[in-house]
C-alpha atoms as a PDB file:
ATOM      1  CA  UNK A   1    -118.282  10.796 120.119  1.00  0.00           C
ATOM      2  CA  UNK A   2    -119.602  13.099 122.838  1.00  0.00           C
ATOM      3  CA  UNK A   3    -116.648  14.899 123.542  1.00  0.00           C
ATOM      4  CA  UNK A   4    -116.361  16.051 119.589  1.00  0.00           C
ATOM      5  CA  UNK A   5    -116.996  19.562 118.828  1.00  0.00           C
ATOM      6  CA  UNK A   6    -119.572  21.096 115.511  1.00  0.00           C
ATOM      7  CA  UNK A   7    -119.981  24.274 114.120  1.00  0.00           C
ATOM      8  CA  UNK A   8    -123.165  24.894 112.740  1.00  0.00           C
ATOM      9  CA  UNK A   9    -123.049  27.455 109.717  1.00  0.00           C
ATOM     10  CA  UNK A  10    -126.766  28.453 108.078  1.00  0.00           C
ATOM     11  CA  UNK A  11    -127.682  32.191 107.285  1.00  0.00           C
ATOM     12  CA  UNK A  12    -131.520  31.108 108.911  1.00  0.00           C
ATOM     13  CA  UNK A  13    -131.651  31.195 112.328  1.00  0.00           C
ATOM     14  CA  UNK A  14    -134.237  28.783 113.131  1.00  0.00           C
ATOM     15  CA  UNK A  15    -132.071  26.030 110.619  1.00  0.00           C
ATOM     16  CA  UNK A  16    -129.530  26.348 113.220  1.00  0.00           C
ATOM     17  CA  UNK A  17    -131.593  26.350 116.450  1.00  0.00           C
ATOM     18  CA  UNK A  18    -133.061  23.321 114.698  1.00  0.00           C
ATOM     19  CA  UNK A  19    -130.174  21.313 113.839  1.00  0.00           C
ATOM     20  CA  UNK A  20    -128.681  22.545 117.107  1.00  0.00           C
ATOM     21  CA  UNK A  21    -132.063  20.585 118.918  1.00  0.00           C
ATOM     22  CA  UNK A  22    -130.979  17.471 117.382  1.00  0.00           C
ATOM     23  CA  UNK A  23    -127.654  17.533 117.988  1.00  0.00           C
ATOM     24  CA  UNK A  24    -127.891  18.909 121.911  1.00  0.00           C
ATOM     25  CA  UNK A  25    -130.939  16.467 122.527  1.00  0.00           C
ATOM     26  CA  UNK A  26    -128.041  13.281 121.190  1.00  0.00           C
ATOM     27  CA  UNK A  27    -125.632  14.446 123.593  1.00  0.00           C
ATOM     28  CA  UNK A  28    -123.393  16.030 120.874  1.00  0.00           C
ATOM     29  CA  UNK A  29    -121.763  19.583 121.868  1.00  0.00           C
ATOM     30  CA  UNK A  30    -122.389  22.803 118.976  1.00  0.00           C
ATOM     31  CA  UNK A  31    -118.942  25.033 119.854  1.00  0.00           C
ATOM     32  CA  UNK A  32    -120.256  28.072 117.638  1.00  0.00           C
ATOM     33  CA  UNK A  33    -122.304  29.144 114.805  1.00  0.00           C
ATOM     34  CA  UNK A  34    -121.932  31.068 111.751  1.00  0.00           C
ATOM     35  CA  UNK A  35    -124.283  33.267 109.493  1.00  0.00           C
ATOM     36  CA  UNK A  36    -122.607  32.623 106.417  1.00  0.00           C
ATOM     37  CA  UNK A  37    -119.279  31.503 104.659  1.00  0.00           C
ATOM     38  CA  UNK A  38    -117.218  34.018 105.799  1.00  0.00           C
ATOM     39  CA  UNK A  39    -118.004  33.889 109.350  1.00  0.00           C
ATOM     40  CA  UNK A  40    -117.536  30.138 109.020  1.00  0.00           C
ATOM     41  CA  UNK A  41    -114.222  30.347 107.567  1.00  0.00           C
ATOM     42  CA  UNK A  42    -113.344  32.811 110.994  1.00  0.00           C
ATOM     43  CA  UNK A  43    -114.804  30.649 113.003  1.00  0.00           C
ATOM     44  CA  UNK A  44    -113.314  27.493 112.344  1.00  0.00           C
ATOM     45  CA  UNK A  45    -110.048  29.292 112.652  1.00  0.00           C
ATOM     46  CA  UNK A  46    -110.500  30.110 116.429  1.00  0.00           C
ATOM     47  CA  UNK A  47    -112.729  27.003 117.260  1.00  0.00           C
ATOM     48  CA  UNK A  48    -110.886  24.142 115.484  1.00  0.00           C
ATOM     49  CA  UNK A  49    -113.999  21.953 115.389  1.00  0.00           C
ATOM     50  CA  UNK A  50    -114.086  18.087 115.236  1.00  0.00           C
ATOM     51  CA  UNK A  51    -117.037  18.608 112.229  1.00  0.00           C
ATOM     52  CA  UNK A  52    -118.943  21.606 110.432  1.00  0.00           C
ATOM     53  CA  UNK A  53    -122.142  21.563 109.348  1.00  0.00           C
ATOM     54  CA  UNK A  54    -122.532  23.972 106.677  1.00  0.00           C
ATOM     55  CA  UNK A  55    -125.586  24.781 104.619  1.00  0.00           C
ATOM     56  CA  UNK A  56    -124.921  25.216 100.885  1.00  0.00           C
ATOM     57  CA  UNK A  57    -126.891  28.723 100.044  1.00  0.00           C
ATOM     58  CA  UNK A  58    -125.453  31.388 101.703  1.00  0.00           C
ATOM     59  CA  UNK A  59    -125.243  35.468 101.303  1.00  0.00           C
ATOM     60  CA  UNK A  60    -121.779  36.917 101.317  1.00  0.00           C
ATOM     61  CA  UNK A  61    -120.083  33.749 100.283  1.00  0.00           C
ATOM     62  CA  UNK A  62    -122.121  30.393  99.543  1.00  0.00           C
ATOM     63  CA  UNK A  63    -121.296  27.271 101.522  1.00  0.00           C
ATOM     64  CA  UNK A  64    -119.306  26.008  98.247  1.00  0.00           C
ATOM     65  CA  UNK A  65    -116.578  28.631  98.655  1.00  0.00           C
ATOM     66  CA  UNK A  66    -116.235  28.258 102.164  1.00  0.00           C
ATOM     67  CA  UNK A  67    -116.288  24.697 101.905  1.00  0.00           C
ATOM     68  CA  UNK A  68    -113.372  24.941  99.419  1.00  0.00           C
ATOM     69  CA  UNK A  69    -111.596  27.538 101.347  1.00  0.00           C
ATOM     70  CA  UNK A  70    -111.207  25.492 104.782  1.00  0.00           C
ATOM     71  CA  UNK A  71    -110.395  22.366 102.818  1.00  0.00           C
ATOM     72  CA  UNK A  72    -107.341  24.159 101.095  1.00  0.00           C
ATOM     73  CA  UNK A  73    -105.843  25.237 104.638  1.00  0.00           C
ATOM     74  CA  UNK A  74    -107.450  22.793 106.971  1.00  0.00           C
ATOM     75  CA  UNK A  75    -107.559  19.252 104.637  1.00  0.00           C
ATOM     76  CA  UNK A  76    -108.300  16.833 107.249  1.00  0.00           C
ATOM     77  CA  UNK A  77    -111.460  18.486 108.134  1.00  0.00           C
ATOM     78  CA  UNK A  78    -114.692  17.147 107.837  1.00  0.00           C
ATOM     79  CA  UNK A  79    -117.640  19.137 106.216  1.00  0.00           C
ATOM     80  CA  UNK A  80    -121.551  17.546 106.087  1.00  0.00           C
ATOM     81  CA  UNK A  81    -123.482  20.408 103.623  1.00  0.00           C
ATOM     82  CA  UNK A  82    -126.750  20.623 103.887  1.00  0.00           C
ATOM     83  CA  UNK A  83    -128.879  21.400 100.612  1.00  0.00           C
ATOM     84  CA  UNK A  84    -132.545  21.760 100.232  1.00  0.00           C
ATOM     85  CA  UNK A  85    -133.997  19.297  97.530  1.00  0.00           C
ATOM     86  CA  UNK A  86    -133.491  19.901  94.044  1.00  0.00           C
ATOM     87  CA  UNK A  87    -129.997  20.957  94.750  1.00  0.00           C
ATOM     88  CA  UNK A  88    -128.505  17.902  93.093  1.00  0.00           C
ATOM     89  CA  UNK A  89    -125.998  19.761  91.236  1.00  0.00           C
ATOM     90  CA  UNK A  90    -124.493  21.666  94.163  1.00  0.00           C
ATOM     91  CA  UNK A  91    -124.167  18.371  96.432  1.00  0.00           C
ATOM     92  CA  UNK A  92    -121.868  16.665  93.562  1.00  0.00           C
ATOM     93  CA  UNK A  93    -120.011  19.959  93.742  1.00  0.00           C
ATOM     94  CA  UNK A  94    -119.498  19.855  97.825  1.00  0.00           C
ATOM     95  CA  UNK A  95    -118.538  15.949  97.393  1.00  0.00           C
ATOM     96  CA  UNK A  96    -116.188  16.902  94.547  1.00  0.00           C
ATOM     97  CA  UNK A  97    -114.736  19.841  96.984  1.00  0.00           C
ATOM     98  CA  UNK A  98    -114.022  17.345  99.521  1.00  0.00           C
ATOM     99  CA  UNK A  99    -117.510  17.268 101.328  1.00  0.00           C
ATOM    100  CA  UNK A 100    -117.541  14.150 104.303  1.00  0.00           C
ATOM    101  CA  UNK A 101    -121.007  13.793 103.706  1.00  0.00           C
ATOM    102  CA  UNK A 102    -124.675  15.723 102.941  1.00  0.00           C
ATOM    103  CA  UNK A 103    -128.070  15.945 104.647  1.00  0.00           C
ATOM    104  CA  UNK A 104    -131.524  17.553 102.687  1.00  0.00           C
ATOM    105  CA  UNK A 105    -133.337  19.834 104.497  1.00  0.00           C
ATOM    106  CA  UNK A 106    -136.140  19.450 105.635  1.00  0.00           C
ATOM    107  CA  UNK A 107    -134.059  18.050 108.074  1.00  0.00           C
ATOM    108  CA  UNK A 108    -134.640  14.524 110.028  1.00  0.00           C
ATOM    109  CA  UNK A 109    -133.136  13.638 113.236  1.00  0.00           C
ATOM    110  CA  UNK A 110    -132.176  10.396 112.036  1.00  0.00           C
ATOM    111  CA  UNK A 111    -130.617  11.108 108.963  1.00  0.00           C
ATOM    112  CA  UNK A 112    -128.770  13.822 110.631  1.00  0.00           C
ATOM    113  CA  UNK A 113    -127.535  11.885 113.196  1.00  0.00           C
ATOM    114  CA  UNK A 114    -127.062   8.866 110.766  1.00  0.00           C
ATOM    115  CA  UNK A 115    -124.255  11.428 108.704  1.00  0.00           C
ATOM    116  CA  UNK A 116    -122.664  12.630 111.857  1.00  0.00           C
ATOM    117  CA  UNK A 117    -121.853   9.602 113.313  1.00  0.00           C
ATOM    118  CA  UNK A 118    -120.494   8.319 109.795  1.00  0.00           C
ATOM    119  CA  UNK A 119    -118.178  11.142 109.805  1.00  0.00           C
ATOM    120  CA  UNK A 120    -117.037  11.174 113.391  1.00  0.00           C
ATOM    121  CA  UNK A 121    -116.340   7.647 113.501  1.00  0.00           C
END
């Protein structure tokens, strides 16, 4: 599972220096990082990455659309969304829209690790 590759996608910088920690510190590799959906959506274009990890609330365009948008040209990938609680409604969306998985910020190592080893397996 080491040798897969994850873009991290959150407008907050610290949410992806954070996630990036946990993921670096399990032995995982981050290939790139993206401020919103757009950039995401370029991103996983030139990258190709094995997973994204893409937080739901976004300027520009929300991790929904994106989430959408790669799924319609790239189907086999796998998306985890991240929501903060009392997002309910948006996570049934992301699974709907062909979400692998979701974590709830505050995020836990565990939990995050739990997800991306459920996905990448």
């Amino acid at each position: 599972m080491n040798d897969k590759k994850i873009l991290l996608v959150d407008d907050a910088a610290f949410m992806r220096m954070m996630i990036k920690d946990i993921l670096v510190k399990n032995g995982l590799t981050v290939c790139g990082e993206a401020v919103d959906g757009v950039d995401a959506i370029e991103q996983f274009k030139n990258l190709q990455p094995d997973l994204v990890i893409m937080d739901i609330t976004m300027p520009n365009m929300d991790g929904l659309q994106a989430l959408k948008a790669i799924k319609k040209d790239y189907p086999q990938s796998k998306i985890v969304m991240c929501s903060a609680m009392g997002q309910e409604s948006y996570v049934l969306e992301a699974i709907k829209s062909g979400a692998s998985e979701f974590i709830v910020k505050p995020f836990q190592a565990d939990r995050v690790i739990a997800a991306v080893t459920r996905v990448l397996k």
